[in-house]
Each structure stands twice: as C-alpha cells, then as structure tokens.
C-alpha atoms as a PDB file:
ATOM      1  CA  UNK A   1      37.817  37.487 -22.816  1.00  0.00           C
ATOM      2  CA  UNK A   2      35.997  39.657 -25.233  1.00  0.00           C
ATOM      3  CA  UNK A   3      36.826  42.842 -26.613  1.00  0.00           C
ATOM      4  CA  UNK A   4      33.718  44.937 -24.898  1.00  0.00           C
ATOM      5  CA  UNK A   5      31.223  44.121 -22.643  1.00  0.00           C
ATOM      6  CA  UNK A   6      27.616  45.258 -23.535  1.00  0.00           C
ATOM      7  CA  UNK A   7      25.864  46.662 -20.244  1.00  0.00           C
ATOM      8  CA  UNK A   8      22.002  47.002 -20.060  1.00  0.00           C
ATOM      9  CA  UNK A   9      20.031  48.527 -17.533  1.00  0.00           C
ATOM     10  CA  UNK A  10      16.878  46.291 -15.949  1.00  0.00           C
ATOM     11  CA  UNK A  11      16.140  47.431 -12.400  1.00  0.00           C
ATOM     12  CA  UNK A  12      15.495  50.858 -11.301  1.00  0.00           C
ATOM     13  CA  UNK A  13      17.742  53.061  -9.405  1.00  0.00           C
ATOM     14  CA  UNK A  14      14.997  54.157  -7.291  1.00  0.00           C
ATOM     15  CA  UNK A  15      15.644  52.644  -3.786  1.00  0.00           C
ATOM     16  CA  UNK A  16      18.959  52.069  -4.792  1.00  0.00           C
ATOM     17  CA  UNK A  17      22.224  53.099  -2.807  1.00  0.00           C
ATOM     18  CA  UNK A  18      23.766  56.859  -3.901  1.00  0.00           C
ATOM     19  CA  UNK A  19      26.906  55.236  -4.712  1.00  0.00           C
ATOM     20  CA  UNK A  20      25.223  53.028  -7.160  1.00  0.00           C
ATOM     21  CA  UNK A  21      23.326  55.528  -8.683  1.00  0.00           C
ATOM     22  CA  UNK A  22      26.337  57.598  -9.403  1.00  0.00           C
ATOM     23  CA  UNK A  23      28.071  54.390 -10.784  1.00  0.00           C
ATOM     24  CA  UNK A  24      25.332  53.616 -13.033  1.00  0.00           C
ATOM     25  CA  UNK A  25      25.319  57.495 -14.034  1.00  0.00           C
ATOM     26  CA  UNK A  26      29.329  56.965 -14.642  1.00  0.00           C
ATOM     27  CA  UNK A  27      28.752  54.192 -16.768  1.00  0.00           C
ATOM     28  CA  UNK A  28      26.300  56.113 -19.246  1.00  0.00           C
ATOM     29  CA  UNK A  29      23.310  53.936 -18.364  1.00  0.00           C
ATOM     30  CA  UNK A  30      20.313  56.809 -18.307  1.00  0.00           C
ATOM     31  CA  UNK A  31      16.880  54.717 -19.315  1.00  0.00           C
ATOM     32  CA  UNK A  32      15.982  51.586 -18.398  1.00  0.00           C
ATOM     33  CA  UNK A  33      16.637  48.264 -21.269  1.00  0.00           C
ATOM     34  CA  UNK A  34      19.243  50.759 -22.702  1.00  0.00           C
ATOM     35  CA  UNK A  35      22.533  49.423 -23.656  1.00  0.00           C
ATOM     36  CA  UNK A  36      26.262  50.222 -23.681  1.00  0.00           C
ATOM     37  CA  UNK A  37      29.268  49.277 -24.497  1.00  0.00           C
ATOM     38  CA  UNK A  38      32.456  49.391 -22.487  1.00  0.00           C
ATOM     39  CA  UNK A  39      35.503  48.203 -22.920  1.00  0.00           C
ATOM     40  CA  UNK A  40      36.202  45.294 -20.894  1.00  0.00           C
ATOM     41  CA  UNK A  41      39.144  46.165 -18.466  1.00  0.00           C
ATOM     42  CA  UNK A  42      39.229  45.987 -14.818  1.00  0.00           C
ATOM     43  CA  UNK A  43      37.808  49.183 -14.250  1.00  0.00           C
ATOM     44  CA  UNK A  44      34.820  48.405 -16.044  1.00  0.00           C
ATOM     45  CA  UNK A  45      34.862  44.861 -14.335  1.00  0.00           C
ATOM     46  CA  UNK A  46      34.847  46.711 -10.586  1.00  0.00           C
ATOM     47  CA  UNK A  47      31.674  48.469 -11.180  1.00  0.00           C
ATOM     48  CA  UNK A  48      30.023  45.575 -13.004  1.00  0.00           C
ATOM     49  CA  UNK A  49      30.840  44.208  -9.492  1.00  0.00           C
ATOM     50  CA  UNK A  50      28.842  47.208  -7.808  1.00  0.00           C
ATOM     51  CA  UNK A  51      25.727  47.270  -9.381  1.00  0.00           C
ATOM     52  CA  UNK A  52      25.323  43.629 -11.027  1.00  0.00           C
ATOM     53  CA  UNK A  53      22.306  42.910  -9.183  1.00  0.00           C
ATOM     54  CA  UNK A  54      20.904  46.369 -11.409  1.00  0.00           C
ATOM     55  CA  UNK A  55      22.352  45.341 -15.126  1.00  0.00           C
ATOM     56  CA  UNK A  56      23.160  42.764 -17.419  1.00  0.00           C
ATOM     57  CA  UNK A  57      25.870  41.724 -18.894  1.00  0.00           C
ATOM     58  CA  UNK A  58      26.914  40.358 -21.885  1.00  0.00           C
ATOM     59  CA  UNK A  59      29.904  39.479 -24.193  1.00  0.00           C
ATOM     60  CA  UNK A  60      30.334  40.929 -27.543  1.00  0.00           C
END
C-alpha cells in the first residue's frame, strides 16, 4: 500500500446526500478537479468508501 492517497474531486455535491457533503467538506475537498492528499489509513479508506462514486483516487 502506498504512503498517501491523492483524492480529487469530479462530481458535484449538488444533489448529493448531507452526509456526503459533510464528508467531502471533512476531507478538505472545496472546488471541483482539486486534489488532496491523505494519508492512507482506514479512516481515510471508510470515507473513500462513502463518496467514491464523487472522487478519484489515486496512489502516490
């Protein structure tokens, strides 16, 4: 597994579920096609889980 995860946000949160919105908000994602990076732990893994259908995700 790698080290960090970089996160990028490529759907809107319009329309989207409350509880995603405030997981995406957790994460730091604030524009969309901006990118993160987050350690890559299980916590970070959970809410991947949550809102993968609104980022990608790739290995660094």
């Amino acid at each position: 597994m790698a080290d960090k995860l970089k996160i990028t946000l490529v759907r809107s949160t319009i329309g989207a579920k409350p509880m995603h919105r405030k997981t995406v908000a957790s994460m730091g994602l604030r524009k969309l096609n901006k990118s993160i990076e987050l350690p890559d732990n299980p916590a970070t893994r959970g809410q991947i889980e949550q809102i993968k259908h609104l980022i990608k995700v790739e290995a660094v």
